[in-house]
C-alpha atoms as a PDB file:
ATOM      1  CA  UNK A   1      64.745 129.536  78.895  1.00  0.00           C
ATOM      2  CA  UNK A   2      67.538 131.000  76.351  1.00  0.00           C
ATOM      3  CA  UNK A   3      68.501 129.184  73.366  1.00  0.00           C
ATOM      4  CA  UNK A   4      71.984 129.457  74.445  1.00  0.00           C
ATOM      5  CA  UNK A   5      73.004 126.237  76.301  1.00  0.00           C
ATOM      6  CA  UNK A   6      75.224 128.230  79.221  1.00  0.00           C
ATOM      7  CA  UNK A   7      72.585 130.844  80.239  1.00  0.00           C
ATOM      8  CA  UNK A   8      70.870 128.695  82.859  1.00  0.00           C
ATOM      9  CA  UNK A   9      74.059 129.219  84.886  1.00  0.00           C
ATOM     10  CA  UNK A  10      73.908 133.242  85.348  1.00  0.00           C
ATOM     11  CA  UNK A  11      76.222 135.985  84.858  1.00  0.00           C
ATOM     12  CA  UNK A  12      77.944 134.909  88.284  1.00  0.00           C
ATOM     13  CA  UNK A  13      80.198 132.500  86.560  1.00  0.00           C
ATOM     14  CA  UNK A  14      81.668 134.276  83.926  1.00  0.00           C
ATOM     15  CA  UNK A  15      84.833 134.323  83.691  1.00  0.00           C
ATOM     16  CA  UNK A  16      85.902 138.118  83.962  1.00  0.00           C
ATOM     17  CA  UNK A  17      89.671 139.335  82.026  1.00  0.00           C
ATOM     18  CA  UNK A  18      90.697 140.643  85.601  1.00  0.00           C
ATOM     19  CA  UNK A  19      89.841 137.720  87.818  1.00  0.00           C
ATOM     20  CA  UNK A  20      91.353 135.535  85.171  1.00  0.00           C
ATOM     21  CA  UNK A  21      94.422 137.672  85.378  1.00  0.00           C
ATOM     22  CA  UNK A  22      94.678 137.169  89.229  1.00  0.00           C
ATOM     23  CA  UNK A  23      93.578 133.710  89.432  1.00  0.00           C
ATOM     24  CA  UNK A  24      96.754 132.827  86.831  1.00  0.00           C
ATOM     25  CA  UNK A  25      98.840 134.940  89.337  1.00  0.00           C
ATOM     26  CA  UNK A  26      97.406 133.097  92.320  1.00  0.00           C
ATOM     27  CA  UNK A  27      98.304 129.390  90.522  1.00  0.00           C
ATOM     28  CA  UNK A  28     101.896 130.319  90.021  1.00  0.00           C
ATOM     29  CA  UNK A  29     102.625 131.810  93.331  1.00  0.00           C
ATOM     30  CA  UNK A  30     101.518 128.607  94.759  1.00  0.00           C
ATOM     31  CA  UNK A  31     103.622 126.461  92.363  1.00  0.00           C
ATOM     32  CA  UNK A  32     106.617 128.384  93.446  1.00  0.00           C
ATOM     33  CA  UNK A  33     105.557 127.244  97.191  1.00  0.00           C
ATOM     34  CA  UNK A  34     105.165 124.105  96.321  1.00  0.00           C
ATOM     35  CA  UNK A  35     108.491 123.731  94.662  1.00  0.00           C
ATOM     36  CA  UNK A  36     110.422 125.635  97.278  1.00  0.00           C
ATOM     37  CA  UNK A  37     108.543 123.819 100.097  1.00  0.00           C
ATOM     38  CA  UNK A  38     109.279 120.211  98.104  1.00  0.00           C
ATOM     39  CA  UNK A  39     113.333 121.467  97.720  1.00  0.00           C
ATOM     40  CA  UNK A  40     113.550 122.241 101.338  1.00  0.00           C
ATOM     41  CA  UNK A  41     111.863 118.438 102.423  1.00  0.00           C
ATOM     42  CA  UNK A  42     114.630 117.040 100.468  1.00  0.00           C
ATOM     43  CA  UNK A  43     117.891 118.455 101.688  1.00  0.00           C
ATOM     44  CA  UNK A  44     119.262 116.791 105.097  1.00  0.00           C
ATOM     45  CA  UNK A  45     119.943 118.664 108.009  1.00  0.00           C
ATOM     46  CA  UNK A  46     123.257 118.210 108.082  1.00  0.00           C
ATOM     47  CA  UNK A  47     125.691 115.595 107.001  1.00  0.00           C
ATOM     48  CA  UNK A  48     126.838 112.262 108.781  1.00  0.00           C
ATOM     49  CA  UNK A  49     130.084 112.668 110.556  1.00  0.00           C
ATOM     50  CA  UNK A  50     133.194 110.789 109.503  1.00  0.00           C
ATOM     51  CA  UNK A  51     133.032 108.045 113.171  1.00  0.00           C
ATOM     52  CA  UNK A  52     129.508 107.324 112.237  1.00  0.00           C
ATOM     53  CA  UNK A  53     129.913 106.681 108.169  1.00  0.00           C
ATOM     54  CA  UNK A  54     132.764 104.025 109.230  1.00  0.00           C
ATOM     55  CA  UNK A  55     131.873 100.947 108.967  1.00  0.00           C
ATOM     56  CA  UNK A  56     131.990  98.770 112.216  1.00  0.00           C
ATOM     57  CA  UNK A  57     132.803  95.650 111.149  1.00  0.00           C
ATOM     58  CA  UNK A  58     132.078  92.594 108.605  1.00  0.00           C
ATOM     59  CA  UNK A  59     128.863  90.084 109.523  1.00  0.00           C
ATOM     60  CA  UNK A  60     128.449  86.420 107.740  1.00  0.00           C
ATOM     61  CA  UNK A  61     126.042  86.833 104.790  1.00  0.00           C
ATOM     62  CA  UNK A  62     125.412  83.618 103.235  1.00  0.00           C
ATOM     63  CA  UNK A  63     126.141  82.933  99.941  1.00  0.00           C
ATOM     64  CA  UNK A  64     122.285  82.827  98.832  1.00  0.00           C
ATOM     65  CA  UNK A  65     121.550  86.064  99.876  1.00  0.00           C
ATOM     66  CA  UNK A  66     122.258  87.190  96.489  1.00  0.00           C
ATOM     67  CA  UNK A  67     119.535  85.283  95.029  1.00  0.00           C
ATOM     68  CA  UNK A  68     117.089  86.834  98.068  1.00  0.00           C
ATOM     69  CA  UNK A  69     117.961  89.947  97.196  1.00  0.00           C
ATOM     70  CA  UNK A  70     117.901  89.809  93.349  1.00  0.00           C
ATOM     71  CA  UNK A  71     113.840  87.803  94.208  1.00  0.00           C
ATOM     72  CA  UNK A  72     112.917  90.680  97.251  1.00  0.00           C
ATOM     73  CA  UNK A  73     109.795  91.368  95.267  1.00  0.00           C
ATOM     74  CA  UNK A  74     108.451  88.112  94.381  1.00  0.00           C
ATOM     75  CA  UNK A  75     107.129  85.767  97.047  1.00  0.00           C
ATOM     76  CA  UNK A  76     106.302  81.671  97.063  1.00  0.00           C
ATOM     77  CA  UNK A  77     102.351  82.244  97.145  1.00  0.00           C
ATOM     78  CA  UNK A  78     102.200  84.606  93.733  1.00  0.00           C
ATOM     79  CA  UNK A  79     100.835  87.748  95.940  1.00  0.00           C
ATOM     80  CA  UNK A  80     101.136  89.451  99.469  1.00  0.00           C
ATOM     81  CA  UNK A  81      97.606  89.100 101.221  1.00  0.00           C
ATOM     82  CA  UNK A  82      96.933  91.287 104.080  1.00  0.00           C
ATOM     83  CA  UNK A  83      94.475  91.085 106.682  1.00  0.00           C
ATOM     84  CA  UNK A  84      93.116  92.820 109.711  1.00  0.00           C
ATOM     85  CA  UNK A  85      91.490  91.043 112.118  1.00  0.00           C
ATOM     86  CA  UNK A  86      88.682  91.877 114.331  1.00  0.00           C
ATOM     87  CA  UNK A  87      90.522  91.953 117.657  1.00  0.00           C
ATOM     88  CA  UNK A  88      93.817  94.437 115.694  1.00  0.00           C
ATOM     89  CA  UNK A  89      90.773  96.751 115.012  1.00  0.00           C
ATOM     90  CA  UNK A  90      89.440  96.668 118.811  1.00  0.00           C
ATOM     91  CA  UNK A  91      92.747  97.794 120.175  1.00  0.00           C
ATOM     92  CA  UNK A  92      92.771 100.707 117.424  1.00  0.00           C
ATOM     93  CA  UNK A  93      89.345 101.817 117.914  1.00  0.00           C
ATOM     94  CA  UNK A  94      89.378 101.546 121.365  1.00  0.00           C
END
């Protein structure tokens, strides 16, 4: 056993000038396809046509529904609970 604390681990996993050169190389070519593939997931298709950006018509909204909307995140109990019964995970195991 060497006195040197990393010598245990072999000459295999040293880190050579070369391979450190190429692994840099490797990290930024797959940045730029990350970025490219993340722009292209973002841009629509195509655009909405004119007939279906028109808007159809006017519906009754009640005059509270500004207070549900400005309290959408906050609910009576203090916190959503969630649960999964037995017999929802039958029919998805199934």
């Amino acid at each position: 056993q060497g006195s040197d604390p990393g010598s245990s681990l072999g000459s295999s996993t040293e880190w050579v000038p070369s391979e450190r050169g190429a692994l840099a190389e490797l990290a930024a070519m797959s940045l730029r396809r990350a970025i490219i593939r993340a722009k292209e997931a973002v841009q629509p298709l195509r655009k909405t046509s004119r007939k279906d950006q028109t808007r159809i018509g006017t519906y009754p909204v009640p005059p509270e529904a500004s207070i549900w909307w400005a309290n959408r995140y906050q609910v009576p109990g203090g916190e959503i609970k969630q649960s999964f019964s037995p017999y929802q995970q039958k029919i998805m195991f199934q």
